[in-house]
Protein backbone atom coordinates (compact mmCIF):
# COMPACT_ATOMS: atom_id res chain seq x y z
CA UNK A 1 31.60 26.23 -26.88
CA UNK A 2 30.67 24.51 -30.00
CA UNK A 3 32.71 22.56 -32.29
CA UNK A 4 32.63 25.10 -34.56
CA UNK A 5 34.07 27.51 -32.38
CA UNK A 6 30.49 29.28 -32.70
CA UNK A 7 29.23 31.21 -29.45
CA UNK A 8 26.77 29.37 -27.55
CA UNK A 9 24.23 30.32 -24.70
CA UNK A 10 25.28 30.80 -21.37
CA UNK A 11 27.39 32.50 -18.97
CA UNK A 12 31.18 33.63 -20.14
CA UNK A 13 30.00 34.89 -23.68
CA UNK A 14 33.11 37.31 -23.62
CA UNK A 15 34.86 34.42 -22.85
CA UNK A 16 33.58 32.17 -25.61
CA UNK A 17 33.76 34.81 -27.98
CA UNK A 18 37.69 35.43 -27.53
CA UNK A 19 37.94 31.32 -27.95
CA UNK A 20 36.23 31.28 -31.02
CA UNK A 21 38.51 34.42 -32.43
CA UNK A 22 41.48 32.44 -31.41
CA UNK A 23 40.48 28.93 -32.79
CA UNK A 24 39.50 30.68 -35.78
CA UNK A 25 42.86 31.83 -36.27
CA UNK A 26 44.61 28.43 -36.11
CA UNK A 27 42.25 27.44 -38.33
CA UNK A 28 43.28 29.69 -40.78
CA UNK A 29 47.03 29.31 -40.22
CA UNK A 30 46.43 25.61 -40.84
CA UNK A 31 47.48 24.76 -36.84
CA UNK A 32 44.27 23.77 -35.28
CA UNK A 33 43.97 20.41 -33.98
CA UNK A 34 41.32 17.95 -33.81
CA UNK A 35 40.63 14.35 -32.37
CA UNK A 36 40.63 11.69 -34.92
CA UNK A 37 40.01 7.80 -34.24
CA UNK A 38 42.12 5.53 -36.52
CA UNK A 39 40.05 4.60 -39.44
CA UNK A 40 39.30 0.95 -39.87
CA UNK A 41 41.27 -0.95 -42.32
CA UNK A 42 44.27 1.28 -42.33
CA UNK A 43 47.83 0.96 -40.41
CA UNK A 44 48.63 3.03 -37.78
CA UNK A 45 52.02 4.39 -37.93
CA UNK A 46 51.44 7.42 -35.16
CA UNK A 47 51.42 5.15 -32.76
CA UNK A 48 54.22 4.93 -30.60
CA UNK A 49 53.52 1.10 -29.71
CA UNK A 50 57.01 -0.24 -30.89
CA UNK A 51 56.99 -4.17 -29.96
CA UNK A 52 53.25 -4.38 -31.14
CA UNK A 53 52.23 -5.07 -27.52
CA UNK A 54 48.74 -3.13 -28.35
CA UNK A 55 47.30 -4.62 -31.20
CA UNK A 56 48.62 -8.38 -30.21
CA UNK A 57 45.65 -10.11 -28.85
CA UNK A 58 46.64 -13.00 -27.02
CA UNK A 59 49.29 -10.56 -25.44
CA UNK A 60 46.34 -7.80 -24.09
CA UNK A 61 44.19 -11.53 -23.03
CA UNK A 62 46.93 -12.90 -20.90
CA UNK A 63 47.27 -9.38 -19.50
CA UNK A 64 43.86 -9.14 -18.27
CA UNK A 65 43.60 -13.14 -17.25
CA UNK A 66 46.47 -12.51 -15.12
CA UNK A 67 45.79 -9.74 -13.14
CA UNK A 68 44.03 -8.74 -10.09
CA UNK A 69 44.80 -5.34 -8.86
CA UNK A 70 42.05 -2.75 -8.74
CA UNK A 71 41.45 -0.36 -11.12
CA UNK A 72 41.84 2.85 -9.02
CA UNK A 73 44.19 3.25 -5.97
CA UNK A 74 41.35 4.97 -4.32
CA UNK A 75 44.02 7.75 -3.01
CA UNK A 76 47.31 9.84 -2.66
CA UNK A 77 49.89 7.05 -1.94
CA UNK A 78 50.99 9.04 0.73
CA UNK A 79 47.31 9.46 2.15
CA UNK A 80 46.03 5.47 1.67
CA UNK A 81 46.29 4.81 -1.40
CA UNK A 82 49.12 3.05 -1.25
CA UNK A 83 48.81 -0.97 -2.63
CA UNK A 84 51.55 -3.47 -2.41
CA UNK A 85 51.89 -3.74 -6.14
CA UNK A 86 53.78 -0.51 -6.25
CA UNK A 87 56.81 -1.79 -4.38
CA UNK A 88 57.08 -5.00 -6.15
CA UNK A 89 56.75 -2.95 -9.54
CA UNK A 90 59.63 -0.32 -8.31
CA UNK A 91 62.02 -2.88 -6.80
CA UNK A 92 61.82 -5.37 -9.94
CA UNK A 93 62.48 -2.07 -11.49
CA UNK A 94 65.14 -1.07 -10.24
CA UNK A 95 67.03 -4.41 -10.55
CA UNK A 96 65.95 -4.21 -14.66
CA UNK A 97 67.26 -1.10 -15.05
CA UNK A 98 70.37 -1.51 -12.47
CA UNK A 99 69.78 1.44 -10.08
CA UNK A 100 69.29 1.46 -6.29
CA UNK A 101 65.39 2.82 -6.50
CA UNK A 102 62.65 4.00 -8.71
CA UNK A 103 59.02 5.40 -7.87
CA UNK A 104 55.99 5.25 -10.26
CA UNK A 105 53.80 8.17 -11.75
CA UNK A 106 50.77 8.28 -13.53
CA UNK A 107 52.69 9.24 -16.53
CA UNK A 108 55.82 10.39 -18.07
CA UNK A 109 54.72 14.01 -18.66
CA UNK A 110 53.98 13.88 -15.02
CA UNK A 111 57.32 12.62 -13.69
CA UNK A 112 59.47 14.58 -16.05
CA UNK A 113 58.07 17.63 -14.69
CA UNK A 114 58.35 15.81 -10.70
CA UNK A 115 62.22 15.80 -11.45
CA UNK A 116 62.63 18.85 -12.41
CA UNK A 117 60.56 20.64 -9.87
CA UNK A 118 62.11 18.64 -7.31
CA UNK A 119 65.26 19.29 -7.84
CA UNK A 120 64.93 23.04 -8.59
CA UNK A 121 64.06 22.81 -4.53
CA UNK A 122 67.99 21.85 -4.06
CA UNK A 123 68.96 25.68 -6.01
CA UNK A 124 70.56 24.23 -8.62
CA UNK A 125 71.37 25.07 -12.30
CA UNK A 126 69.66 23.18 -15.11
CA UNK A 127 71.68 22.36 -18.50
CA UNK A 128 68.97 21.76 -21.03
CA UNK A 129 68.68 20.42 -24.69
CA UNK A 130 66.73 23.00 -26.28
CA UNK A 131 64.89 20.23 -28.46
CA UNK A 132 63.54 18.44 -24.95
CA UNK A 133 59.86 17.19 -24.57
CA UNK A 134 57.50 20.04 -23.39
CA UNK A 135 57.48 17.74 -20.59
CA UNK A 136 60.66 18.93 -19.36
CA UNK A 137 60.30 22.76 -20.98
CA UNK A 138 56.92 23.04 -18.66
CA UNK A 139 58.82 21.32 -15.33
CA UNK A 140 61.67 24.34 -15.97
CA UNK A 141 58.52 27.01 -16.34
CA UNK A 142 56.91 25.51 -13.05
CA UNK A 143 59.92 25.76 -11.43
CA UNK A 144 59.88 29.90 -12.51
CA UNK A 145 63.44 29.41 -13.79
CA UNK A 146 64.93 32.18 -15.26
CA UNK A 147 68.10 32.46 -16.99
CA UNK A 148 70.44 32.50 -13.46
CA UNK A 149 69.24 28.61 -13.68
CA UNK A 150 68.56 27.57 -16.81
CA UNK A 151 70.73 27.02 -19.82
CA UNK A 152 69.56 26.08 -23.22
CA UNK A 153 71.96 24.48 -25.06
CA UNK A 154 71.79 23.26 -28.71
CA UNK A 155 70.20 20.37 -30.03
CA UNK A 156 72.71 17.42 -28.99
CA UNK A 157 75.39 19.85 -29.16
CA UNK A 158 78.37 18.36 -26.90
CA UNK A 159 80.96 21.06 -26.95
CA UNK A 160 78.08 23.56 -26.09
CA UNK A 161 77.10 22.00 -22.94
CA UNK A 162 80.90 21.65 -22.44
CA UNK A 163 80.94 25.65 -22.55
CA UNK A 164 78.00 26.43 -20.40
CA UNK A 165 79.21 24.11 -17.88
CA UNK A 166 82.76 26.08 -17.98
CA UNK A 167 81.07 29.35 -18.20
CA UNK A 168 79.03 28.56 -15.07
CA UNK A 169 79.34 29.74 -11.45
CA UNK A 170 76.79 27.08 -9.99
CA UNK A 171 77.91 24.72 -7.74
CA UNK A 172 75.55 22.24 -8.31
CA UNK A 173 74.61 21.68 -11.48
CA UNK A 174 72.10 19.35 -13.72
CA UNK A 175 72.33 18.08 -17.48
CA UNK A 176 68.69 17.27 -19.01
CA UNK A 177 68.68 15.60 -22.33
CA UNK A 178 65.98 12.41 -23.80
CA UNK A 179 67.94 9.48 -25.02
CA UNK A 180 65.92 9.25 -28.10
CA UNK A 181 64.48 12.47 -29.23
CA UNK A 182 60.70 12.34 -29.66
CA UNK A 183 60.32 14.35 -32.81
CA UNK A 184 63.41 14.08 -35.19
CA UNK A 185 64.01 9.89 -33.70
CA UNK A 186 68.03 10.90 -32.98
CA UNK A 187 70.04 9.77 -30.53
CA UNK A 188 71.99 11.79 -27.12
CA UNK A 189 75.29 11.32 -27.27
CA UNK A 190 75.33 10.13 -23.90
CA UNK A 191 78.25 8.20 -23.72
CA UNK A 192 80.20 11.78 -23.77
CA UNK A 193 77.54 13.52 -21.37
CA UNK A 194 78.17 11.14 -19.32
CA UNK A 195 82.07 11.62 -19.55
CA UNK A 196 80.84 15.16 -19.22
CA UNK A 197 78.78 15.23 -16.27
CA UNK A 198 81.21 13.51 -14.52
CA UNK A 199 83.97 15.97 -15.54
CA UNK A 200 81.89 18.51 -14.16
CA UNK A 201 80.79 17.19 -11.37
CA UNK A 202 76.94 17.46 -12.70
CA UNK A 203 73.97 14.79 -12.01
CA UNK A 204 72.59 13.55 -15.49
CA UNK A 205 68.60 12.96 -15.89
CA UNK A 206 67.83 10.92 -18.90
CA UNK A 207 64.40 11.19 -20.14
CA UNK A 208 63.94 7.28 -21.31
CA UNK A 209 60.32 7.90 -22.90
CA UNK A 210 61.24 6.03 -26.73
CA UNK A 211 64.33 3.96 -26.11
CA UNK A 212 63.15 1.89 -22.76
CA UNK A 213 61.79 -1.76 -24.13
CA UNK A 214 63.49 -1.11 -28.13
CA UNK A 215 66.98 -0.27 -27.58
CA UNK A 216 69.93 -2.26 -24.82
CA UNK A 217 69.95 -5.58 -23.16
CA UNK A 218 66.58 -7.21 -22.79
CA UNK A 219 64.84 -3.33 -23.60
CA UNK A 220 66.65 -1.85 -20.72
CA UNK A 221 66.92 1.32 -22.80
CA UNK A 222 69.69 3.42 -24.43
CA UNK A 223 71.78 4.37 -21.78
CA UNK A 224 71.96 0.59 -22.12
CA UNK A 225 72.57 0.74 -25.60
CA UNK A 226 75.60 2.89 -25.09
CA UNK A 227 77.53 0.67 -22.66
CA UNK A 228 76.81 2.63 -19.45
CA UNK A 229 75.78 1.86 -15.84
CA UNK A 230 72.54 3.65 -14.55
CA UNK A 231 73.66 3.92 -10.90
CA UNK A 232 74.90 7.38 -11.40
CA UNK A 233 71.97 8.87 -13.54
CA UNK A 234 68.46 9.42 -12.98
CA UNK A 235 66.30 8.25 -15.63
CA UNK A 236 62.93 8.70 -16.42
CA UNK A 237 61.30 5.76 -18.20
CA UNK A 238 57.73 6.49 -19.19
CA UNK A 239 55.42 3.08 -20.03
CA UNK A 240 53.27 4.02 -22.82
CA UNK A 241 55.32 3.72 -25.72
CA UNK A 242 57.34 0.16 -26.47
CA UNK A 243 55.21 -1.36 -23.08
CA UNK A 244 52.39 -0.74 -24.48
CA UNK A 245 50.71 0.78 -21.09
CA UNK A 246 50.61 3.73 -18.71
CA UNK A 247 52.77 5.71 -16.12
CA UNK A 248 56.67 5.88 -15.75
CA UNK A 249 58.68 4.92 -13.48
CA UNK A 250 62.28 6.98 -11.95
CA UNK A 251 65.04 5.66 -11.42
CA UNK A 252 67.60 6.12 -9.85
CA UNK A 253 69.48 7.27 -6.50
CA UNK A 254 67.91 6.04 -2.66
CA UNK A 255 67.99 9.93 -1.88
CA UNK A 256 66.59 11.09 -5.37
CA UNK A 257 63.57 8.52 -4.62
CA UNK A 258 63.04 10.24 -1.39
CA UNK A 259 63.32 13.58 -2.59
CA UNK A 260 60.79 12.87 -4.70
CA UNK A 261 58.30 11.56 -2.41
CA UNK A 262 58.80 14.88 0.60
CA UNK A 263 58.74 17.44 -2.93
CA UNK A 264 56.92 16.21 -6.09
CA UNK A 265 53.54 18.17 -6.33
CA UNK A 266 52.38 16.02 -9.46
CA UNK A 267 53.35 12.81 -6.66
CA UNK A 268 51.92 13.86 -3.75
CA UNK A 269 48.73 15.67 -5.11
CA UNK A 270 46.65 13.36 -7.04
CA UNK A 271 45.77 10.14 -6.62
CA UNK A 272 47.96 7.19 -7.46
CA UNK A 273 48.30 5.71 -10.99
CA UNK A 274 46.37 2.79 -11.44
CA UNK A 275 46.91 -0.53 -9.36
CA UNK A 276 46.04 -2.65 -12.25
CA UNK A 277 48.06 -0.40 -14.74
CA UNK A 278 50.86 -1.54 -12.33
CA UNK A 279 50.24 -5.25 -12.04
CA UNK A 280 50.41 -5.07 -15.81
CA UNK A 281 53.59 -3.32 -15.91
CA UNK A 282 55.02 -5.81 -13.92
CA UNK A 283 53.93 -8.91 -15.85
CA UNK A 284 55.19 -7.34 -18.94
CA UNK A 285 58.51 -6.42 -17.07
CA UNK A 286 58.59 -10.04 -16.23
CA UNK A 287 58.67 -10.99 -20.17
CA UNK A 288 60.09 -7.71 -21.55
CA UNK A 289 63.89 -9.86 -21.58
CA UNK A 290 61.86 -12.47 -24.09
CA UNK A 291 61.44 -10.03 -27.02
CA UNK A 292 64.31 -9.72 -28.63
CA UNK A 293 62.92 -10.61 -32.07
CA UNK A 294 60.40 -7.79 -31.41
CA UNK A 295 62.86 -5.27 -31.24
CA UNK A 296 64.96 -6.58 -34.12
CA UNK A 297 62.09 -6.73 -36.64
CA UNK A 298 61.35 -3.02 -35.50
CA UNK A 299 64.66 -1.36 -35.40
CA UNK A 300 65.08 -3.69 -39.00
CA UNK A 301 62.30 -2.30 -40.63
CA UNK A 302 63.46 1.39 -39.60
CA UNK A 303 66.11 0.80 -41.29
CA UNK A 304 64.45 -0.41 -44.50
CA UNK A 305 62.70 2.61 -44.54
CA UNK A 306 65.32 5.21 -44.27
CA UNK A 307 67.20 3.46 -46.29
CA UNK A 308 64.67 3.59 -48.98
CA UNK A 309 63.98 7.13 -48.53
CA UNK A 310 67.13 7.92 -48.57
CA UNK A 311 67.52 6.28 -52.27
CA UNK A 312 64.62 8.39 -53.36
CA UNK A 313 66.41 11.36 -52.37
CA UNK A 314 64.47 12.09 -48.96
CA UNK A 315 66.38 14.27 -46.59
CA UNK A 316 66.43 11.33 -43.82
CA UNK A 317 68.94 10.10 -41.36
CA UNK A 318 70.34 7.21 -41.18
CA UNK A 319 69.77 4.37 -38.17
CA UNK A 320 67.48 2.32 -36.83
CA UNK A 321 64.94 4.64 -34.77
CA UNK A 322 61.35 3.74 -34.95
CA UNK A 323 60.80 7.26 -35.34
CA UNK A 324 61.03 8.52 -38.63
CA UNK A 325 60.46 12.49 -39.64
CA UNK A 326 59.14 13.62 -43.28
CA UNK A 327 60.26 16.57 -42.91
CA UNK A 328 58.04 19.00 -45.71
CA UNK A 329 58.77 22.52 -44.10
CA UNK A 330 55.06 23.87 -44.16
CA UNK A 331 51.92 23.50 -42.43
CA UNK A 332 49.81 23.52 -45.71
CA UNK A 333 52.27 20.69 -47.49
CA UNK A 334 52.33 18.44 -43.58
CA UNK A 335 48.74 18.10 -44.16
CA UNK A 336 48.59 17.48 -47.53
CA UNK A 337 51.06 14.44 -47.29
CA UNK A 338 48.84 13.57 -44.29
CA UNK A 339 46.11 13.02 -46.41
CA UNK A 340 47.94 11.47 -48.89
CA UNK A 341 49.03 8.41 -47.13
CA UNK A 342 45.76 8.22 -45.97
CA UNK A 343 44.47 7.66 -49.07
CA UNK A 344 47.30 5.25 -49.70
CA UNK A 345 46.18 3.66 -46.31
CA UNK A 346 47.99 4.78 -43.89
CA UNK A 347 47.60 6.76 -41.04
CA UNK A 348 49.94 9.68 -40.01
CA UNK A 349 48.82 13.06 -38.58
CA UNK A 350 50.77 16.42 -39.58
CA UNK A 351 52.98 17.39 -36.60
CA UNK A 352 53.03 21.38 -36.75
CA UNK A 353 54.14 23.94 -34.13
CA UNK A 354 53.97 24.44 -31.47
CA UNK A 355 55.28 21.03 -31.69
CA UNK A 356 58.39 21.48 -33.69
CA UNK A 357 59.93 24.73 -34.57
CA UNK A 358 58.18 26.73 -37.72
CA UNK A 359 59.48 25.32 -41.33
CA UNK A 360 59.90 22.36 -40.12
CA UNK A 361 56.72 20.62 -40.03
CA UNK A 362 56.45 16.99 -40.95
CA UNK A 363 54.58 13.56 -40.95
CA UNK A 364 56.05 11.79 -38.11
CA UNK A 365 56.10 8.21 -38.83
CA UNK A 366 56.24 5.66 -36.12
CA UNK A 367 56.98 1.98 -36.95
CA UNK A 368 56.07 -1.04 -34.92
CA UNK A 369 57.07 -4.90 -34.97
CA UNK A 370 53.51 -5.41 -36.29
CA UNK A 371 54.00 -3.87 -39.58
CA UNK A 372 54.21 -6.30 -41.99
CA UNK A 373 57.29 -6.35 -45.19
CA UNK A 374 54.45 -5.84 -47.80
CA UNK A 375 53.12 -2.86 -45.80
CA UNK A 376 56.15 -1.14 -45.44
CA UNK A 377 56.69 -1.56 -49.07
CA UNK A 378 53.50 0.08 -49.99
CA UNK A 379 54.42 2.98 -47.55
CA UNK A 380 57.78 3.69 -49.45
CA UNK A 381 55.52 3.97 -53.03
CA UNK A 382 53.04 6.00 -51.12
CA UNK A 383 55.26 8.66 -49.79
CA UNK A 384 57.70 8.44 -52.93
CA UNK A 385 54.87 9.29 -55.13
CA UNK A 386 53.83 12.16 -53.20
CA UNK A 387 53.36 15.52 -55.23
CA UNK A 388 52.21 18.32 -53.42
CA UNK A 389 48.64 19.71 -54.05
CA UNK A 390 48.49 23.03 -52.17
């Protein structure tokens, strides 16, 4: 297939011809999506690279002086493939984040969907924020759970998972929420899910992905942040956001870890995440405690620009997320203020659905420690000024 969605020679043509039809229609609703390189000479603020570990040079040169791990594990970890830098990545782990184990994937998306099929294997029923990564949402539809076993509650609605838990005949039971939503950059309220789970006698699982290395002691994450031990919960703390890498480790139980080895298809079936990728999560584990001014000037200049928004009468919440929504309702207007901070110089796609629910489409904004004040102040003009063309 072309990239114009044209039909091209060769075998399938009925196929290629019902690919084109359906391209053609996202193009026309304005939902079809493309790859697009950052342009030189702008700032990247879709990047999810909080502490500026990415663009910091000397930081990505002591990386690769440093390490000598191969590049590919070569197999399954459970058929030879697996390297000694995996345990001393998972134990130092484990003692950061203050839970008995943890095992790494090749990503988050990966391991989110581990948990869940893994523990759909014990016959239990799932308590879900309906506002979860499509991480977790495609884990549940592996899993071919129906409504007998999954719940969907409201977005970071307490009292509602307090009523499907009450309303529920299961006897074992499981409460899956992020920490810090991906989209909208709020917060779980997981100091009362906690009191919650407990109260119900249900195991938490904590998707870490944009709160591990920005928010609690040292980076250790949200539930952190909020004053509670991990021993209890299993967490799921993905490595390509604030660390600046690739793969995610879970935490959490001894007997969780193990389930996870005997059950988890995306664990057992492919071959394990990267050696080196490992060594360099380690290293940066190793100095992740150090970068505490890092994480201040971030979660600062979040607040600076909701703040800001806020006195130009944007619809924004306040806090100190990294993750900041613009919120414009349509597809048409997401891409026009798209284009308009490009112009301005900055660079933040449209996020559309399937991504986020219809009318609520948005530039998603994504700050890092390595914006600069003067930046930031240009990006407050730039979306200020914004008048929509279409």
């Amino acid at each position: 297939m072309t990239s114009d969605a044209s039909v091209g020679s060769g075998g399938g043509e009925a196929v290629q011809r019902a690919a084109a039809a359906w391209l053609q229609e996202l193009e026309d609703q304005r939902m079809r999506r493309s790859l697009s390189p950052v342009p030189d000479g702008v700032v990247n603020l879709c990047s999810n690279d909080y502490l500026g570990l990415v663009v910091d040079q000397a930081w990505q040169e002591e990386l690769r002086s440093n390490l000598a791990e191969p590049a590919g594990a070569g197999a399954s970890r459970l058929l030879g493939g697996e390297h000694r830098i995996y345990a001393e990545l998972e134990e130092a782990f484990s003692q950061f984040k203050g839970t008995e184990a943890s095992l790494y994937f090749s990503s988050g998306y990966l391991a989110n969907e581990a948990v869940v099929q893994t523990l759909a294997r014990l016959d239990v029923h799932f308590f879900s924020d309906r506002l979860n990564h499509a991480s977790i949402i495609d884990g549940c539809r592996l899993a071919r759970l129906d409504r007998h076993r999954l719940t969907l509650v409201p977005h970071r609605d307490i009292d509602a998972f307090v009523d499907a838990l009450k309303d529920s005949r299961a006897s074992r039971r499981v409460i899956l929420t992020e920490s810090i939503f991906s989209m909208d950059g709020d917060a779980a309220d997981l100091r009362r899910l906690s009191d919650v789970a407990r109260e119900y006698d249900a195991l938490l699982v904590v998707d870490e992905a944009h709160a591990i290395g920005v928010f609690g002691r040292g980076g250790r994450g949200w539930i952190d942040e909020q004053g509670l031990s991990a021993q209890e919960i299993v967490t799921v703390n993905p490595l390509g956001k604030a660390w600046g890498l690739q793969g995610a480790l879970v935490s959490g139980p001894q007997w969780f870890r193990e389930a996870l080895i005997n059950a988890a298809r995306p664990f057992i079936y492919t071959t394990g995440a990267s050696p080196w990728l490992a060594g360099a999560a380690l290293w940066t584990l190793r100095r992740m405690p150090e970068w505490d001014d890092r994480r201040r000037r971030v979660r600062k200049l979040a607040t600076r620009l909701r703040e800001s928004l806020r006195r130009g009468n944007w619809d924004v919440d306040e806090g100190d997320c990294p993750i900041v929504p613009i919120i414009v309702g349509s597809a048409a207007a997401a891409l026009d203020l798209s284009r308009h901070l490009l112009e301005a110089g900055f660079f933040c796609r449209a996020i559309r659905p399937p991504t986020v629910p219809e009318g609520t489409c948005r530039v998603r904004i994504s700050l890092t420690a390595a914006v600069t004040d003067a930046q930031l102040e240009r990006l407050v003009d730039a979306i200020l000024g914004w008048r929509p063309r279409t």
